[in-house]
Structure formats: structure tokens, C-alpha cells
C-alpha atoms as a PDB file:
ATOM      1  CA  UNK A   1    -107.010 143.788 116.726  1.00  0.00           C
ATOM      2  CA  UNK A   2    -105.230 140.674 117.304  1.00  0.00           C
ATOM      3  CA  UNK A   3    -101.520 140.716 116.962  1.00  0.00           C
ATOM      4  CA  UNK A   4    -100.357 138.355 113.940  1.00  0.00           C
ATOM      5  CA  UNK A   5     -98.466 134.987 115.075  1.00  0.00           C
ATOM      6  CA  UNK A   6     -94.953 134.813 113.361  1.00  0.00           C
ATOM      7  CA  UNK A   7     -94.733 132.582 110.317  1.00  0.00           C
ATOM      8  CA  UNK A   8     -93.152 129.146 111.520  1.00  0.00           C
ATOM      9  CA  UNK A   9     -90.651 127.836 109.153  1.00  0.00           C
ATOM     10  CA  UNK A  10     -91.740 124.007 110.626  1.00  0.00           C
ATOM     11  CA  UNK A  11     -93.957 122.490 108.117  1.00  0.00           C
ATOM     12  CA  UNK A  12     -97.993 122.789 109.006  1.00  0.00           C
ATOM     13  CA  UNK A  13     -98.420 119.462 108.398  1.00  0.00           C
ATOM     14  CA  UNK A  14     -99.883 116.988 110.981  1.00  0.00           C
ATOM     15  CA  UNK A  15     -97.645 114.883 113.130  1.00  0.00           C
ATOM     16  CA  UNK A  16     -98.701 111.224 112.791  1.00  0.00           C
ATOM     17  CA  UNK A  17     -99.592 109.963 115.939  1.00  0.00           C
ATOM     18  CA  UNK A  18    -100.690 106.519 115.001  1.00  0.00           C
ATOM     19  CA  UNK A  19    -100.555 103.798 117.539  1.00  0.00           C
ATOM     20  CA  UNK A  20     -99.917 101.164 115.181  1.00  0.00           C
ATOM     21  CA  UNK A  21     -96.783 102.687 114.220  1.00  0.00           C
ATOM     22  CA  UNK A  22     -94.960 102.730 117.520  1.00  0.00           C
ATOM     23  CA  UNK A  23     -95.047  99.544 119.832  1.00  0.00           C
ATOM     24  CA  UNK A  24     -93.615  98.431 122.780  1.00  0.00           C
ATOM     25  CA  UNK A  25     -91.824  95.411 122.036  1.00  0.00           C
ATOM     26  CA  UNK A  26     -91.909  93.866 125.939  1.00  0.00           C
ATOM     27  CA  UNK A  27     -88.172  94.349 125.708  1.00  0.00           C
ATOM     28  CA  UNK A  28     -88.531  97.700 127.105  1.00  0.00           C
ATOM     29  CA  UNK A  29     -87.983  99.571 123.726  1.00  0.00           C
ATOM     30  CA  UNK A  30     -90.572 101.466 121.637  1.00  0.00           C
ATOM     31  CA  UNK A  31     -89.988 100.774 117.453  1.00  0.00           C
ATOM     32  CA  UNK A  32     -91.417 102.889 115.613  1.00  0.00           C
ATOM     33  CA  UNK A  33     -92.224 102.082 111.698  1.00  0.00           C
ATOM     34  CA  UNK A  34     -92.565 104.030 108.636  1.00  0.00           C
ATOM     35  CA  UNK A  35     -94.706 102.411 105.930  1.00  0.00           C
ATOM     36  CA  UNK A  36     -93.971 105.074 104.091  1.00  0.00           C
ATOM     37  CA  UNK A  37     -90.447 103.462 103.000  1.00  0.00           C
ATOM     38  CA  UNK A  38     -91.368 100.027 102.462  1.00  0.00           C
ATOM     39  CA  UNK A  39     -90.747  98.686  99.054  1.00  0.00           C
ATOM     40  CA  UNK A  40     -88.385 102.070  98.264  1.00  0.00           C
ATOM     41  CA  UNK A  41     -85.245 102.025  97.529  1.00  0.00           C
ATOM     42  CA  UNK A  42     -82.867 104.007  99.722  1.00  0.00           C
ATOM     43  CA  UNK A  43     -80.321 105.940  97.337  1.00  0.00           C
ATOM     44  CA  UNK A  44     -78.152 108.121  99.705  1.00  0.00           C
ATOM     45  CA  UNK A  45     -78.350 108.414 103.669  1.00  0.00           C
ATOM     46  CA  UNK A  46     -76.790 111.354 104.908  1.00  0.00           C
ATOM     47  CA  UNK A  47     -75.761 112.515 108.442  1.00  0.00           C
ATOM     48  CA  UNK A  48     -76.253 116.431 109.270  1.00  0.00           C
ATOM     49  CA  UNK A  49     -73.970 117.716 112.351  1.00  0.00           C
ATOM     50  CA  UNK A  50     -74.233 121.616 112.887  1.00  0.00           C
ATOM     51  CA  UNK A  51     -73.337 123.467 116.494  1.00  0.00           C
ATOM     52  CA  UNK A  52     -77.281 122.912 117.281  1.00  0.00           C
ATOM     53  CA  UNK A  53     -78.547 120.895 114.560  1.00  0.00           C
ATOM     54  CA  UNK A  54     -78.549 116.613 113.999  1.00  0.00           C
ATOM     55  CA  UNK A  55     -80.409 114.763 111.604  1.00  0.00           C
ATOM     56  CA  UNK A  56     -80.099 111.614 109.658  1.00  0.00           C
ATOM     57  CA  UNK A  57     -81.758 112.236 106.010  1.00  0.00           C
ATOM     58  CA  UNK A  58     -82.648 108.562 104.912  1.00  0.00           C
ATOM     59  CA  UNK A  59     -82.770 109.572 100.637  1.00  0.00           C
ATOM     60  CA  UNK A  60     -85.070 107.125  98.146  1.00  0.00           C
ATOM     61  CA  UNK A  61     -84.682 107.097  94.419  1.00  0.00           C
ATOM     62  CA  UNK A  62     -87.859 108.729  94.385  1.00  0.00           C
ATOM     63  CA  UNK A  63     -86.827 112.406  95.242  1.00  0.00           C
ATOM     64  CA  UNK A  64     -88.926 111.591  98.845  1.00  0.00           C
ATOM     65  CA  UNK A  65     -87.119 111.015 102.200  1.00  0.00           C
ATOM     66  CA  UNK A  66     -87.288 110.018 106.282  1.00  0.00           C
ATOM     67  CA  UNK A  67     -85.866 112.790 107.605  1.00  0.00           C
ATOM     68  CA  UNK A  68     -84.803 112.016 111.705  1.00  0.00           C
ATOM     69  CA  UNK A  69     -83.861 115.286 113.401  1.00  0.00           C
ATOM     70  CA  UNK A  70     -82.026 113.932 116.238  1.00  0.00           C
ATOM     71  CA  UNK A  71     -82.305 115.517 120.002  1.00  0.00           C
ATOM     72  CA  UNK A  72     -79.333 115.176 122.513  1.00  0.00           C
ATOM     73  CA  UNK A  73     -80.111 114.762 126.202  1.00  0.00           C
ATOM     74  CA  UNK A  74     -78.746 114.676 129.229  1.00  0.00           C
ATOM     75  CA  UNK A  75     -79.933 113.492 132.793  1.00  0.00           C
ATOM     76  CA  UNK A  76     -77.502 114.086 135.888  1.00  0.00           C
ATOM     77  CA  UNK A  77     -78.264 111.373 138.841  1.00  0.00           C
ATOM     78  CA  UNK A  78     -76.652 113.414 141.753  1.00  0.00           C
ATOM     79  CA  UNK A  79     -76.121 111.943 145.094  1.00  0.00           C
ATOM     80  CA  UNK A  80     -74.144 112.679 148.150  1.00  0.00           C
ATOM     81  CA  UNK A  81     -71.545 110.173 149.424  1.00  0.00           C
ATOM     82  CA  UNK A  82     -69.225 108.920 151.771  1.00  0.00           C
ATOM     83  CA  UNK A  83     -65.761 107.576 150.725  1.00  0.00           C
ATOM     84  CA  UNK A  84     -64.388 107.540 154.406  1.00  0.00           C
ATOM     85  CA  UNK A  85     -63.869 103.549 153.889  1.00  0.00           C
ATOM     86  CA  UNK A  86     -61.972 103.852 150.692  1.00  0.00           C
ATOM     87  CA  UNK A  87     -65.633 102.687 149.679  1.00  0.00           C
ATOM     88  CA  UNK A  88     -68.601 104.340 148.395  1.00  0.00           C
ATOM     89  CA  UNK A  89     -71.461 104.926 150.083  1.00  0.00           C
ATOM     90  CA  UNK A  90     -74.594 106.156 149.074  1.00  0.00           C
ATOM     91  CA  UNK A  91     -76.164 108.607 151.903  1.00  0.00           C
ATOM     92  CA  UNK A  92     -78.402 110.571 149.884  1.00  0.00           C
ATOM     93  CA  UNK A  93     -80.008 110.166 145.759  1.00  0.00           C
ATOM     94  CA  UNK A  94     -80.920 113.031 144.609  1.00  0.00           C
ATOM     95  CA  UNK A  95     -84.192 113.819 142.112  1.00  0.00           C
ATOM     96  CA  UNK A  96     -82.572 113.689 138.638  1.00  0.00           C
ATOM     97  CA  UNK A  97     -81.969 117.112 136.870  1.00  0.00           C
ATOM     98  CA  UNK A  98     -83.011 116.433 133.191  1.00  0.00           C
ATOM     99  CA  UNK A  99     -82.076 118.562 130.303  1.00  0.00           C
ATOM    100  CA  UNK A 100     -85.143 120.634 128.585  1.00  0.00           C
ATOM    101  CA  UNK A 101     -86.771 118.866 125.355  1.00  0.00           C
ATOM    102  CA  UNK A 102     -86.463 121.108 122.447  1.00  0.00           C
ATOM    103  CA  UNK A 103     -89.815 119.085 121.797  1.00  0.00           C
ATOM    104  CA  UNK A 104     -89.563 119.016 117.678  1.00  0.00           C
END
């Protein structure tokens, strides 16, 4: 007998993957859209800071929202150096250590 899989408490519903809604703008930035909001109109935005939760909650007049949980990174570029000159100098980059994706 299989063992049961603990209930999530993320919503089952599927994540929109549309390619028409996220571009590359050949600025180097992607901008993503949400048709969902056009034409609404936006009656509260709020701005949710816990010890390990962010989110922006964009509110409509219609009881619906855009809800952006909100990741922090970090990415440490280490390198060793020389500063025998008074100047830097690069001897040796290291391969960036990158902070783990909570991947909502």
C-alpha cells in the first residue's frame, strides 16, 4: 500500500506558462503581463513582510487579486586578490556561490 502524499496547502491549480505572457524586450529584461487585470480597477495594494514571507497583493474592486510572492536572492562573486600596490588585482574569480531557489 502506497503511503499517502501530505496535503499541500499551495493551490492545485496550474501555473500559466504561456509564452505570450513573458517576453524579452531586447533590453535584457523579461516583462511579464497579466491580462487578467486589464480594464480592473485596482482598490488597495498591499505589501506583506514576515521573517520568511514577501508578497505584494495587487487588490481590484472585484474581490479578485495579483498576488506576487516575492523571493530574495543572493549570489557571492568571490575572488582572490592582491592589494600589494595599494591597487587591486584580480589573481583568481571564483565560480559564483548562488543562494537556493525556494522555487514557488
Amino acid at each position: 500500500m502506497a503511503a499517502k502524499k501530505p496535503k499541500s496547502s499551495k493551490p492545485t491549480q496550474a501555473i500559466d506558462k504561456s509564452p505570450n505572457l513573458a517576453s524579452d524586450d531586447n533590453r535584457g529584461r523579461i516583462v511579464r503581463r497579466f491580462p487578467e487585470a486589464q480594464g480592473k480597477i485596482v482598490k488597495s495594494i498591499e505589501v506583506y513582510v514576515t521573517a520568511d514571507h514577501y508578497s505584494i497583493n495587487i487588490n481590484f474592486d472585484d474581490n479578485t487579486a495579483i498576488v506576487l510572492p516575492v523571493e530574495a536572492s543572493v549570489i557571492l562573486s568571490p575572488f582572490y586578490g592582491d592589494w600589494t600596490t595599494g591597487d587591486q588585482k584580480v589573481i583568481k574569480e571564483y565560480e559564483p556561490v548562488k543562494s537556493i531557489s525556494l522555487d514557488l
